[in-house]
N, C-alpha and C. Protein backbone atom coordinates (compact mmCIF):
# COMPACT_ATOMS: atom_id res chain seq x y z
N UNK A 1 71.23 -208.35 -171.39
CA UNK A 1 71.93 -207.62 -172.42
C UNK A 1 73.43 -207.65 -172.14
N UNK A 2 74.53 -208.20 -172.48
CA UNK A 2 75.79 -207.66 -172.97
C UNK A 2 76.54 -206.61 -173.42
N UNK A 3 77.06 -206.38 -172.13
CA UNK A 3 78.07 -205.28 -173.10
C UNK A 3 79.39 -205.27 -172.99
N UNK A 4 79.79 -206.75 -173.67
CA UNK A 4 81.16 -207.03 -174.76
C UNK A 4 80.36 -207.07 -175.73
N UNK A 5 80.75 -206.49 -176.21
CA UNK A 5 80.47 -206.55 -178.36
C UNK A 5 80.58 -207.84 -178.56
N UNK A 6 79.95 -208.17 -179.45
CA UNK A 6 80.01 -209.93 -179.98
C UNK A 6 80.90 -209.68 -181.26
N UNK A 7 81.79 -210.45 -181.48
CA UNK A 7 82.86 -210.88 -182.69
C UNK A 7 82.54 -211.03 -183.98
N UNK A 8 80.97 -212.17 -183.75
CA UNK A 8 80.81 -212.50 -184.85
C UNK A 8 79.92 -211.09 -185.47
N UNK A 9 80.55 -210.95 -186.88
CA UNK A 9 79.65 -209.52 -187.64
C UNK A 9 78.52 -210.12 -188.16
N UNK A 10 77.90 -211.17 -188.24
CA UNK A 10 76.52 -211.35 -188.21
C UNK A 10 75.30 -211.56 -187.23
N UNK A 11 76.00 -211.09 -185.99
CA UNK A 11 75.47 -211.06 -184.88
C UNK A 11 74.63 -210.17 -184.72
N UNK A 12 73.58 -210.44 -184.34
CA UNK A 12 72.01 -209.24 -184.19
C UNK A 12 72.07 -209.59 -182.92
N UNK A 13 72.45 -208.45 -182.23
CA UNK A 13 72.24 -207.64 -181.12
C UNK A 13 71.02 -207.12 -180.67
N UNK A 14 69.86 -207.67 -179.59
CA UNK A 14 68.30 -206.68 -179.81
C UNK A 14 67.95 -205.41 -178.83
N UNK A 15 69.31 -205.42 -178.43
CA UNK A 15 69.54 -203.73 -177.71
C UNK A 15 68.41 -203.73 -176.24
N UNK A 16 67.27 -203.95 -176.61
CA UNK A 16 65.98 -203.51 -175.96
C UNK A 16 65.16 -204.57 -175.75
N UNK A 17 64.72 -204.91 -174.24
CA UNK A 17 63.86 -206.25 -173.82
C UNK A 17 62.65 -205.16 -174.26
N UNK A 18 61.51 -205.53 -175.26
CA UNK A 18 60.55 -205.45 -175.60
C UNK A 18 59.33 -205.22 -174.36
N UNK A 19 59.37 -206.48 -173.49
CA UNK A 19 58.05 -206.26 -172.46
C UNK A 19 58.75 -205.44 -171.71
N UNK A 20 59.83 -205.35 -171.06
CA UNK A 20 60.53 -204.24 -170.16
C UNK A 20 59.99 -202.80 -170.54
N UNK A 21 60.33 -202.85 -172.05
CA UNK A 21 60.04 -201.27 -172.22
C UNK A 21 58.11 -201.41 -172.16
N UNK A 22 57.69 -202.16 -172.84
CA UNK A 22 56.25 -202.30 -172.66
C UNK A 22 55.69 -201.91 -171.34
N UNK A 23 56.48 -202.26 -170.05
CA UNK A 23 56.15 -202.03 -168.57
C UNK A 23 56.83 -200.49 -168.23
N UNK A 24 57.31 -200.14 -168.82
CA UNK A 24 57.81 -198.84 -168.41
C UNK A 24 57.10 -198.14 -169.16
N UNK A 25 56.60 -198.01 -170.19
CA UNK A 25 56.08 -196.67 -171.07
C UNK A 25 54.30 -196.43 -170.57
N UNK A 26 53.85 -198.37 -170.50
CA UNK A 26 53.04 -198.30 -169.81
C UNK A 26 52.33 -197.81 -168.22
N UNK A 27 53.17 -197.44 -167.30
CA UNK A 27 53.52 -197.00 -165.97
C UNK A 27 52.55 -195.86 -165.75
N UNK A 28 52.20 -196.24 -164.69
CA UNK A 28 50.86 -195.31 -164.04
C UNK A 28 51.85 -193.87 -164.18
N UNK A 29 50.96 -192.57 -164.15
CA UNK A 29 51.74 -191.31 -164.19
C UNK A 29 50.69 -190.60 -162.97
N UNK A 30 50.22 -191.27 -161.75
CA UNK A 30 49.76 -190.77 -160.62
C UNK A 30 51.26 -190.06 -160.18
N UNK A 31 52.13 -190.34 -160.29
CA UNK A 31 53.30 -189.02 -159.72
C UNK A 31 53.97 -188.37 -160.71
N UNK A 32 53.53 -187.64 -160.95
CA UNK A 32 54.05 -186.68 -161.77
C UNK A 32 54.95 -186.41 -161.89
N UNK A 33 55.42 -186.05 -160.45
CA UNK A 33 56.63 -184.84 -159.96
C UNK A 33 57.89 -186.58 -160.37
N UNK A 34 57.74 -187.77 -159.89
CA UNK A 34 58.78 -189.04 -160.61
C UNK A 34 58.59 -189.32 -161.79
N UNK A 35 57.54 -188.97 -162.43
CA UNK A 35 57.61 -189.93 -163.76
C UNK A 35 58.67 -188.44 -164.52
N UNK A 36 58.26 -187.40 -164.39
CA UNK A 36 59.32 -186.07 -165.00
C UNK A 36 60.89 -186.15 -163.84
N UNK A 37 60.86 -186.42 -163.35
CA UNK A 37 62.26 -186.50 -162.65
C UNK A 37 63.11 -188.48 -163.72
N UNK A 38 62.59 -189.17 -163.50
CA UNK A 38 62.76 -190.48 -164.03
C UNK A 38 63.00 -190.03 -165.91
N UNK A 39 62.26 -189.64 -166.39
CA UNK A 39 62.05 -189.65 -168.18
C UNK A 39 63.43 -189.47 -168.62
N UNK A 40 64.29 -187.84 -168.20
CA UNK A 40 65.48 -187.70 -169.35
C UNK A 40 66.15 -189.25 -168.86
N UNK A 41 66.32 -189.54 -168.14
CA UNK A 41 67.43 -191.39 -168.16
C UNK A 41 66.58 -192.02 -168.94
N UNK A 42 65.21 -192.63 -168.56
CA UNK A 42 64.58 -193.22 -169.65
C UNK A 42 64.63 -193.17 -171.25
N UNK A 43 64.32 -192.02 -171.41
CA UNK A 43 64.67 -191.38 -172.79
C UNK A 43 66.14 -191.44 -173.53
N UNK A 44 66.70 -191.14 -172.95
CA UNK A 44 68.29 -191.11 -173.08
C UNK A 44 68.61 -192.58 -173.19
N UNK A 45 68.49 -193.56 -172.26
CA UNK A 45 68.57 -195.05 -172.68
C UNK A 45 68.28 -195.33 -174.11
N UNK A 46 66.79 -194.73 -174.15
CA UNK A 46 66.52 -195.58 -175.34
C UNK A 46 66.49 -194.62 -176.57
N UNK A 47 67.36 -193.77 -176.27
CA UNK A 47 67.66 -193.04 -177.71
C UNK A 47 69.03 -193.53 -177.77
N UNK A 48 69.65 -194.18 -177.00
CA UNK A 48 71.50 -194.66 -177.57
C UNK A 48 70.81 -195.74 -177.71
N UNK A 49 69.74 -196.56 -177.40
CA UNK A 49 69.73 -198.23 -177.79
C UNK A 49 69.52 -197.96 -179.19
N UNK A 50 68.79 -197.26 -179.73
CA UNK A 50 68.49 -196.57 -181.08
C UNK A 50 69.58 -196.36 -182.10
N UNK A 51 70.22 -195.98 -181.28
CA UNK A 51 71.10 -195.07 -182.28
C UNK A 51 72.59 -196.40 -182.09
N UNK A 52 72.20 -197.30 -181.27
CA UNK A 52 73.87 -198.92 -181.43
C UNK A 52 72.59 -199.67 -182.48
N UNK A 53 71.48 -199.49 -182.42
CA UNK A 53 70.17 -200.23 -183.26
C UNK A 53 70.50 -199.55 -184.67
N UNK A 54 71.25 -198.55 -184.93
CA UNK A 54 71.01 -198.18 -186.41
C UNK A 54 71.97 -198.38 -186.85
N UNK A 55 73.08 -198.20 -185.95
CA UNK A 55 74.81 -198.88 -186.72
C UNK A 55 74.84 -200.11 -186.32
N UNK A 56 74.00 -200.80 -185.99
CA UNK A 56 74.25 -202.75 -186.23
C UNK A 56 73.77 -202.46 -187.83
N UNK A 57 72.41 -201.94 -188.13
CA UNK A 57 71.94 -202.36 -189.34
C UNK A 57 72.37 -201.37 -190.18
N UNK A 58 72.90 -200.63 -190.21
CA UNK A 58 74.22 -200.17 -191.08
C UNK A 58 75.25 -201.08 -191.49
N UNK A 59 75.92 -201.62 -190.24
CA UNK A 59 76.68 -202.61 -190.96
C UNK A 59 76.52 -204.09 -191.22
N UNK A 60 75.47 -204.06 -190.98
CA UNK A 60 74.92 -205.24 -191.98
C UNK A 60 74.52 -204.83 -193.41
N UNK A 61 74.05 -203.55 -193.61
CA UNK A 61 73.95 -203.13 -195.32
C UNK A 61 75.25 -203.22 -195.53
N UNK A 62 76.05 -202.47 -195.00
CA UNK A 62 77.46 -202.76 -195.77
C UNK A 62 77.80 -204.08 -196.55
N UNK A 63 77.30 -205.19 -195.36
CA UNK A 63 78.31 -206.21 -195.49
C UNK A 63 77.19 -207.20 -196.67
N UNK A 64 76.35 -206.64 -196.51
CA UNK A 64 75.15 -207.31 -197.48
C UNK A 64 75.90 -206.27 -199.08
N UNK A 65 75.92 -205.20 -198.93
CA UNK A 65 76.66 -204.91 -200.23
C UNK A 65 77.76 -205.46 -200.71
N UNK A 66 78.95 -205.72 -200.18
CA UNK A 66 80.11 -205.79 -200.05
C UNK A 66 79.87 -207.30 -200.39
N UNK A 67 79.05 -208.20 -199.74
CA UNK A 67 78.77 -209.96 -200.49
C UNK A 67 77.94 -209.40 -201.94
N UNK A 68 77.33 -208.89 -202.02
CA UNK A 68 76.50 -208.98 -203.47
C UNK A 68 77.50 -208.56 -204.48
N UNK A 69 78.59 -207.48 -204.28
CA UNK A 69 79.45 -207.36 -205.44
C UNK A 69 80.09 -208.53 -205.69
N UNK A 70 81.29 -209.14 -204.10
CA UNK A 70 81.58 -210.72 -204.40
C UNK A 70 81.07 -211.15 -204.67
N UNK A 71 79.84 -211.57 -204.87
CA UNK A 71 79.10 -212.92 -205.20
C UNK A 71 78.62 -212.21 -207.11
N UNK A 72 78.64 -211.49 -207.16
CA UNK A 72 78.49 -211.04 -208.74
C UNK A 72 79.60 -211.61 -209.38
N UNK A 73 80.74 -210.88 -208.97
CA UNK A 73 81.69 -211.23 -209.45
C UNK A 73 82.01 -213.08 -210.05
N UNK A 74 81.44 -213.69 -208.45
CA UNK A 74 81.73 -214.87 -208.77
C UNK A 74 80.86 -215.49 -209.57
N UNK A 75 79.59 -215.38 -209.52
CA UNK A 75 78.39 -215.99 -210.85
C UNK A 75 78.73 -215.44 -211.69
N UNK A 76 79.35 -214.30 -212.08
CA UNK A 76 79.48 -213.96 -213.72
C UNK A 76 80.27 -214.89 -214.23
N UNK A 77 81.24 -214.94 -213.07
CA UNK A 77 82.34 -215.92 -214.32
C UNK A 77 81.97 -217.20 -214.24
N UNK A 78 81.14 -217.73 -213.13
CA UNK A 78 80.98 -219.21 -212.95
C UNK A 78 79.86 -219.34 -214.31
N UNK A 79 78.85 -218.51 -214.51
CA UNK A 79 78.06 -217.97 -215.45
C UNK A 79 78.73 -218.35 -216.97
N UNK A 80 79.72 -217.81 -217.41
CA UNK A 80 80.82 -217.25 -218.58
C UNK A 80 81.27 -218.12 -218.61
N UNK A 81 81.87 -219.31 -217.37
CA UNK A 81 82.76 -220.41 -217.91
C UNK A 81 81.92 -221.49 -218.57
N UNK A 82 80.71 -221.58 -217.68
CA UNK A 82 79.37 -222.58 -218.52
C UNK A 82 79.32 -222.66 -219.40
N UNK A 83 78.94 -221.24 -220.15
CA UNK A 83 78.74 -220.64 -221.27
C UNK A 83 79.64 -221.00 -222.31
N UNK A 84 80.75 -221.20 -221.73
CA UNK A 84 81.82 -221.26 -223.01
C UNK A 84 81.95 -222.85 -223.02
N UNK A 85 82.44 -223.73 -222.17
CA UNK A 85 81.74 -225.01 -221.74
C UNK A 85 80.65 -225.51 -223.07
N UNK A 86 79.54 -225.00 -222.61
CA UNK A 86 78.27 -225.65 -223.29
C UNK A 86 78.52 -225.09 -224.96
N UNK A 87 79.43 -223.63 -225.01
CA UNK A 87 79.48 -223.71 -226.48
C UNK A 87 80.63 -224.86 -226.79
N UNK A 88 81.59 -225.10 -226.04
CA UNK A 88 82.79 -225.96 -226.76
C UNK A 88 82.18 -227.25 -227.26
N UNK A 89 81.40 -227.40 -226.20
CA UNK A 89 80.85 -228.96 -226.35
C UNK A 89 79.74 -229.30 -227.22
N UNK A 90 79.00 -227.66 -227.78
CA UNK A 90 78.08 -227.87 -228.77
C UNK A 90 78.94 -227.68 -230.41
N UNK A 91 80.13 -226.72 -230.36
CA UNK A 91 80.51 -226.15 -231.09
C UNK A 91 79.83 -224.92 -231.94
N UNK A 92 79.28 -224.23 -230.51
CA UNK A 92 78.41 -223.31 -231.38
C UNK A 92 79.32 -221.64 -230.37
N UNK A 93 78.37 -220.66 -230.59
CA UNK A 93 78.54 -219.73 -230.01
C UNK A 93 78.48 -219.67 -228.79
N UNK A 94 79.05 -218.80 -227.45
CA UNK A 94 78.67 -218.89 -226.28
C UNK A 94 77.31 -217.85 -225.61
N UNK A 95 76.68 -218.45 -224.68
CA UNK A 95 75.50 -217.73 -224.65
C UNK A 95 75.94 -216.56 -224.08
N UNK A 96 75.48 -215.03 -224.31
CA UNK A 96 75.65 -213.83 -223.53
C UNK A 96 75.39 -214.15 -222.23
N UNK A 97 75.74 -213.52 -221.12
CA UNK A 97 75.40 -213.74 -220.07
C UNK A 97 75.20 -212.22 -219.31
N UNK A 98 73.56 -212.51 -218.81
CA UNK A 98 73.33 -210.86 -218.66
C UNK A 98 73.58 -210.03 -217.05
N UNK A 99 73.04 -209.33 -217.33
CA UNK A 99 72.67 -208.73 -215.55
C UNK A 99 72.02 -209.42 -215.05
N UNK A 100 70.82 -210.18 -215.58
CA UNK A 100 69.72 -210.21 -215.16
C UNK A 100 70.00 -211.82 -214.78
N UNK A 101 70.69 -212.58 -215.11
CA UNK A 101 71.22 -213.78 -214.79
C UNK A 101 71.77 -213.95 -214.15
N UNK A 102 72.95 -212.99 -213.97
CA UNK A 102 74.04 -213.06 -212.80
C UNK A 102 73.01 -212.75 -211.28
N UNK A 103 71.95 -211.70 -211.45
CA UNK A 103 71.54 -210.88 -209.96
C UNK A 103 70.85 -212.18 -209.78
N UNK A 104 70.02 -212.60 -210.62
CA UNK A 104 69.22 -213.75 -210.07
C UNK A 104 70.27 -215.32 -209.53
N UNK A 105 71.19 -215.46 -210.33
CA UNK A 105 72.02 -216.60 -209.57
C UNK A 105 72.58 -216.16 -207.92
N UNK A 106 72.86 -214.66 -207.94
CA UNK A 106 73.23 -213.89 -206.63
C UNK A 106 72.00 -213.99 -205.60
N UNK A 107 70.92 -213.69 -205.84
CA UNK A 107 69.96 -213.68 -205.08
C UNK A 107 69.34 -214.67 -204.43
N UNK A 108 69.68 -216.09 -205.16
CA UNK A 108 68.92 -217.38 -204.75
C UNK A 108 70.44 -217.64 -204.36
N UNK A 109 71.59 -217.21 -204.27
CA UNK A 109 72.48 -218.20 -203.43
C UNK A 109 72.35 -218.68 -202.04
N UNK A 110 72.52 -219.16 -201.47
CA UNK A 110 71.99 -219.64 -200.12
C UNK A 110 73.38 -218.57 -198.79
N UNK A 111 73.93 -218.43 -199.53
CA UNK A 111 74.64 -217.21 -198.54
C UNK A 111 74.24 -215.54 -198.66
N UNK A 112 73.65 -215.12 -199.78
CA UNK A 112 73.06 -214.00 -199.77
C UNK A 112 71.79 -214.49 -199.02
N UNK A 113 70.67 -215.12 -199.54
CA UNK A 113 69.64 -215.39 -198.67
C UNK A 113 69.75 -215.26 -197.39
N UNK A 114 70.75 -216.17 -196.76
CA UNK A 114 70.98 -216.04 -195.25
C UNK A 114 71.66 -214.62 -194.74
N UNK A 115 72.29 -213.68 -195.64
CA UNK A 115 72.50 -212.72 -195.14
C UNK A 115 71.59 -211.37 -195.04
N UNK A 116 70.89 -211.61 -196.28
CA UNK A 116 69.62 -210.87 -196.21
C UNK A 116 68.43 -211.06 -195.21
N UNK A 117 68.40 -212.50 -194.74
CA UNK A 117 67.10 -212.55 -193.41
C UNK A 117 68.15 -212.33 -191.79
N UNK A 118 69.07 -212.12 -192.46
CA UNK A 118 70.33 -211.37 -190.82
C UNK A 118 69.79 -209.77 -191.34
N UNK A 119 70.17 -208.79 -192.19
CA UNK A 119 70.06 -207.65 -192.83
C UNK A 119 67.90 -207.84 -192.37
N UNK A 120 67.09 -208.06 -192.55
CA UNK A 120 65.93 -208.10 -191.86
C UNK A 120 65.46 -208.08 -190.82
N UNK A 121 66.65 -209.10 -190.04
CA UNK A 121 66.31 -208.54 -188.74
C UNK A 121 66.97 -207.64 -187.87
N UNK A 122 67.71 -207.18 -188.76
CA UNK A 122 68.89 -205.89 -187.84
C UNK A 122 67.67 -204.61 -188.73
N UNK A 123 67.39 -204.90 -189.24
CA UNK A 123 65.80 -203.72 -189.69
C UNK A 123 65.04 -203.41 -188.80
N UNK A 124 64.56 -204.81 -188.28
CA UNK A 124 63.37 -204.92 -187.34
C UNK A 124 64.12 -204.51 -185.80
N UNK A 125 65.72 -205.02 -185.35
CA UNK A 125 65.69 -204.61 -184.52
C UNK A 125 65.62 -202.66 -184.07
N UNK A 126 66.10 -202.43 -185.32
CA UNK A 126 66.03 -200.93 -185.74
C UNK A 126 65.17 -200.65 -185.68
N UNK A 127 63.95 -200.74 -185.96
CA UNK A 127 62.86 -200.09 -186.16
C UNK A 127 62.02 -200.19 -184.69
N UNK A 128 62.18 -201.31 -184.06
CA UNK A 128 61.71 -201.44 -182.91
C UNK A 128 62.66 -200.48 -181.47
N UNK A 129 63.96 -200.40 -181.61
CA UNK A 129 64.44 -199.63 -180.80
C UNK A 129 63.95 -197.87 -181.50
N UNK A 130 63.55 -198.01 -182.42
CA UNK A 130 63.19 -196.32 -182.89
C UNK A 130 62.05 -196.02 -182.39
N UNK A 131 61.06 -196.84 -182.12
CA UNK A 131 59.70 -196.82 -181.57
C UNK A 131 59.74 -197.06 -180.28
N UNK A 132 60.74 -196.87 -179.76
CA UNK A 132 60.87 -197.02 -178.17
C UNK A 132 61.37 -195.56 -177.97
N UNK A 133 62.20 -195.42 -178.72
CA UNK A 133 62.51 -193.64 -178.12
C UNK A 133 61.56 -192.73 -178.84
N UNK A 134 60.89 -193.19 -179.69
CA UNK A 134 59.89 -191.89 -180.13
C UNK A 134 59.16 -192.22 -179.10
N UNK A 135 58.52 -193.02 -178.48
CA UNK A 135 57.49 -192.88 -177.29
C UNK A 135 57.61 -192.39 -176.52
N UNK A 136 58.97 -192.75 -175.85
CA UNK A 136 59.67 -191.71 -175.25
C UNK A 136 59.92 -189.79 -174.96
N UNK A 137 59.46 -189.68 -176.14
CA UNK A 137 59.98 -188.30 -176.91
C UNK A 137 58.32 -188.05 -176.58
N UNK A 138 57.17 -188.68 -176.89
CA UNK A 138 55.96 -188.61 -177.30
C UNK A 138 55.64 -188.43 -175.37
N UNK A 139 55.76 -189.32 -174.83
CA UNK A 139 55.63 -188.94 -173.13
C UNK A 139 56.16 -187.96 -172.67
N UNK A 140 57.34 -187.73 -172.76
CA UNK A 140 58.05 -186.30 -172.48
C UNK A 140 56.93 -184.88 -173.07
N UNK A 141 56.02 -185.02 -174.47
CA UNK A 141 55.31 -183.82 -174.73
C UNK A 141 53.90 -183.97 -173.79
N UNK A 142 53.41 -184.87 -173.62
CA UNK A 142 52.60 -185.63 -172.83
C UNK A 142 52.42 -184.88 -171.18
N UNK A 143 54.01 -185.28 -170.48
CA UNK A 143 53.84 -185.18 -169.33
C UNK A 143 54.06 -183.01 -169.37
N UNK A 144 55.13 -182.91 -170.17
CA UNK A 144 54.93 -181.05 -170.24
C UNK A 144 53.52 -181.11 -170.18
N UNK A 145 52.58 -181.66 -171.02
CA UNK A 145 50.76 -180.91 -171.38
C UNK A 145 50.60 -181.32 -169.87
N UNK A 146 50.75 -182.24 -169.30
CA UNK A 146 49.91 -182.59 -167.54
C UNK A 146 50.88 -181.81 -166.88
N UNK A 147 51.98 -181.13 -166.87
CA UNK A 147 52.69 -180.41 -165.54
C UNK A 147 51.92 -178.78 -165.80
N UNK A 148 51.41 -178.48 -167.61
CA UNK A 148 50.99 -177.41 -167.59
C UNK A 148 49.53 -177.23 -167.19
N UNK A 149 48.98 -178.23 -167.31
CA UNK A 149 47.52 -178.52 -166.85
C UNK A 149 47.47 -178.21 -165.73
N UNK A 150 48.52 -179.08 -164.71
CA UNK A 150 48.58 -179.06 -163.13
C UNK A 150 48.75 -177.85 -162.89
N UNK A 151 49.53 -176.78 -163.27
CA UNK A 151 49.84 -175.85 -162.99
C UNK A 151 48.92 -174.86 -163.52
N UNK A 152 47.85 -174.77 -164.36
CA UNK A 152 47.12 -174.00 -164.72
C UNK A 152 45.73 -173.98 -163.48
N UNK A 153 45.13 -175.59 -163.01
CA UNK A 153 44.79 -175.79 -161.71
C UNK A 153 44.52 -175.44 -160.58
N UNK A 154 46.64 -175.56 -160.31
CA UNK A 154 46.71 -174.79 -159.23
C UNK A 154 46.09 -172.96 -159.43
N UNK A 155 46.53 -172.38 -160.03
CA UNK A 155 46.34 -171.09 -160.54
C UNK A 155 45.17 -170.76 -160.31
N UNK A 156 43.93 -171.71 -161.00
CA UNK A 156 42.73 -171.49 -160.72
C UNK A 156 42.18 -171.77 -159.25
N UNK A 157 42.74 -172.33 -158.94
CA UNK A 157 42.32 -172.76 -156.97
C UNK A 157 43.01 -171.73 -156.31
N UNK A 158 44.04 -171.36 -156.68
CA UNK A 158 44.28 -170.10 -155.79
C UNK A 158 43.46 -168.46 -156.04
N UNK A 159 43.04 -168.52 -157.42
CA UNK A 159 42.12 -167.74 -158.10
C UNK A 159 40.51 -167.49 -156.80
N UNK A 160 40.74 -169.30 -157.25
CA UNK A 160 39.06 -169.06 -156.44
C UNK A 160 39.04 -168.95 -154.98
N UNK A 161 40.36 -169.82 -154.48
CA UNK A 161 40.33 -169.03 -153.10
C UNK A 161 40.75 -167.55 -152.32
N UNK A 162 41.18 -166.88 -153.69
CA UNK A 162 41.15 -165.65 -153.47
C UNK A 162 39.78 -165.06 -153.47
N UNK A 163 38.81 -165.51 -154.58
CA UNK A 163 37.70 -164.94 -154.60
C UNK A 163 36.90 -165.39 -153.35
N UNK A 164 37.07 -166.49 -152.67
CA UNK A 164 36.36 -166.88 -151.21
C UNK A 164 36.82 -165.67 -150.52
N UNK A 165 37.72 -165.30 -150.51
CA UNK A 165 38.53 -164.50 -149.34
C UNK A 165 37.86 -163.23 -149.41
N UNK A 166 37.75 -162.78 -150.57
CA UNK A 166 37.40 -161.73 -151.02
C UNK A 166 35.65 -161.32 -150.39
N UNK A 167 34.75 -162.83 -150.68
CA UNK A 167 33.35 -162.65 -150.27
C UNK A 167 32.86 -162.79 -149.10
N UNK A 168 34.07 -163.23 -148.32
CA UNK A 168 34.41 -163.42 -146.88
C UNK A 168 33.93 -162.05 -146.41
N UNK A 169 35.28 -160.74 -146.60
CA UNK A 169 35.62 -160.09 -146.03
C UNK A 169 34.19 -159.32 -146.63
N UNK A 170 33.70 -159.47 -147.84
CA UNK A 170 32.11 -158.87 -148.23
C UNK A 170 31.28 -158.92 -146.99
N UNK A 171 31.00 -160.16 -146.73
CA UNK A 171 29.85 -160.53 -145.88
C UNK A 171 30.45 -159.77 -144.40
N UNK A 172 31.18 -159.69 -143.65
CA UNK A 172 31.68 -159.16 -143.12
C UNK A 172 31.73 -157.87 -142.58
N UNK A 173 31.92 -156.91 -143.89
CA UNK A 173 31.56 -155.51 -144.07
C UNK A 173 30.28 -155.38 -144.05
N UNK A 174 29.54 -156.23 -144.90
CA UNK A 174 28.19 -156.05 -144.53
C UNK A 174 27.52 -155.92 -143.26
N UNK A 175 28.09 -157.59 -142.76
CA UNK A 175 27.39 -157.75 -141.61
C UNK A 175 27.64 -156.71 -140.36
N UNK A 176 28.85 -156.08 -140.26
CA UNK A 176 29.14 -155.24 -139.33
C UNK A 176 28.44 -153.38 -139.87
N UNK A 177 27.65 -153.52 -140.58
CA UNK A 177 27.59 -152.39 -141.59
C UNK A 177 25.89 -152.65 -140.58
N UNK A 178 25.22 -153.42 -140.79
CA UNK A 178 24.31 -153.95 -139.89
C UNK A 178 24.00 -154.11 -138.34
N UNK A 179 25.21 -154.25 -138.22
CA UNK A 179 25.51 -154.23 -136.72
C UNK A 179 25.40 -155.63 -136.03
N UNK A 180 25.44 -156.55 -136.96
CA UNK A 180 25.42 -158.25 -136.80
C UNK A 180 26.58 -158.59 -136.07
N UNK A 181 27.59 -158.02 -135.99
CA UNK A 181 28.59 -159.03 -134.99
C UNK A 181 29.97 -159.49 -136.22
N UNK A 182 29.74 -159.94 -135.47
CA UNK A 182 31.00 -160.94 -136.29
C UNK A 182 30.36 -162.25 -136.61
N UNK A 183 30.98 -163.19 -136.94
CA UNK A 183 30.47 -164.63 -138.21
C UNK A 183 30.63 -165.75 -137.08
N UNK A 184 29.47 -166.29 -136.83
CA UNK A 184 29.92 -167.78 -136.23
C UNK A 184 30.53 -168.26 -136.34
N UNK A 185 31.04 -168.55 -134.87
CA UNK A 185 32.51 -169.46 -134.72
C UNK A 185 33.43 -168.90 -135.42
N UNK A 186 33.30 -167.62 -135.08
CA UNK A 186 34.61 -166.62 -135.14
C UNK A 186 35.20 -165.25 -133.76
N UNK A 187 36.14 -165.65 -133.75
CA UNK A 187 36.72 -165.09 -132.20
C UNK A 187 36.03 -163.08 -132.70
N UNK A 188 35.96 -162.54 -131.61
CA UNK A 188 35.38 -161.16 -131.58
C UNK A 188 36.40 -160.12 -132.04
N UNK A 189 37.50 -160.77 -132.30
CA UNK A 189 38.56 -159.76 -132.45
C UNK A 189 38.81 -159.91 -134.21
N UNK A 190 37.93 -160.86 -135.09
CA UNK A 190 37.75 -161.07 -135.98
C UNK A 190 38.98 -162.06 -137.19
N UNK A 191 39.47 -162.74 -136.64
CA UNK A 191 40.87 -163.79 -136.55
C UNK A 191 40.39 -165.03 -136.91
């Protein structure tokens, strides 16, 4: 990836190596405690690749607008001079020349065409850097549900080893209530 800006304004920039992010989103989450320390940079990367991904294809709409008015301009009249042309030479009337003539001479020009499959893929690169930070965004709710899980867990293991402790000191009372001693393989001073 580059970062000098490229000159030329029809330059598609693709912000984001595709399998890179594929290997990162994919990434084992056996550590918890790194994959939540690692995410806000992750995330943050690929929410600015996103967001240089939406002003490339911003200004490629621009510049895709900004040729379709020029290029109107210029088929109307290239349009209009025909027109008057084919009437001089028939000696008849000149043909109207509509919207619908001019957009279609605009649309099949071979420089709108080519700027429209540039304007397609500054779409696609857009849309693909947007689906990299929503996943992003989507792991981040992900790993909160497993840190609250983990932590609900722990809670319960300390729960139940309170309740061990608890049936410990039961048996205990009992057993000395009996006159049993103390618990195998336990010192007499009860430790």
């Amino acid at each position: 990836m580059s970062t000098q800006p490229n000159s030329n304004p029809l330059h598609i920039e693709e912000f984001i190596d595709v399998e890179a992010f594929t290997a990162e989103i994919g990434a084992d989450l056996n550590d918890l405690n790194e994959a939540m320390r690692t995410l806000p940079a992750r995330a943050a990367y690929y929410s600015m690749r996103a967001a240089s991904a939406r002003t490339q294809a911003a200004r490629i709409e621009n510049l895709v607008k900004a040729t379709e008015a020029m290029l109107k301009k210029e088929h109307r009249k290239k349009l209009t001079e025909a027109a008057l042309e084919i009437a001089e030479a028939e000696g008849g009337k000149p043909e109207r020349v509509t919207a619908e003539m001019v957009e279609a001479a605009v649309f099949t020009d071979p420089r709108m065409t080519r700027l429209l499959a540039i304007q397609l893929h500054a779409d696609e690169v857009k849309t693909v850097c947007q689906v990299a930070a929503d996943a992003f965004r989507t792991r981040r709710d992900m790993l909160k549900s497993l840190g609250h899980l983990a932590t609900e867990q722990m809670r319960s293991a300390m729960r139940i080893n309170s309740s061990d402790a608890d049936a410990i000191n039961n048996y205990r009372q009992r057993r000395a209530q009996r006159g049993g001693g103390s618990i195998p393989g336990e010192s007499s001073t009860g430790s």
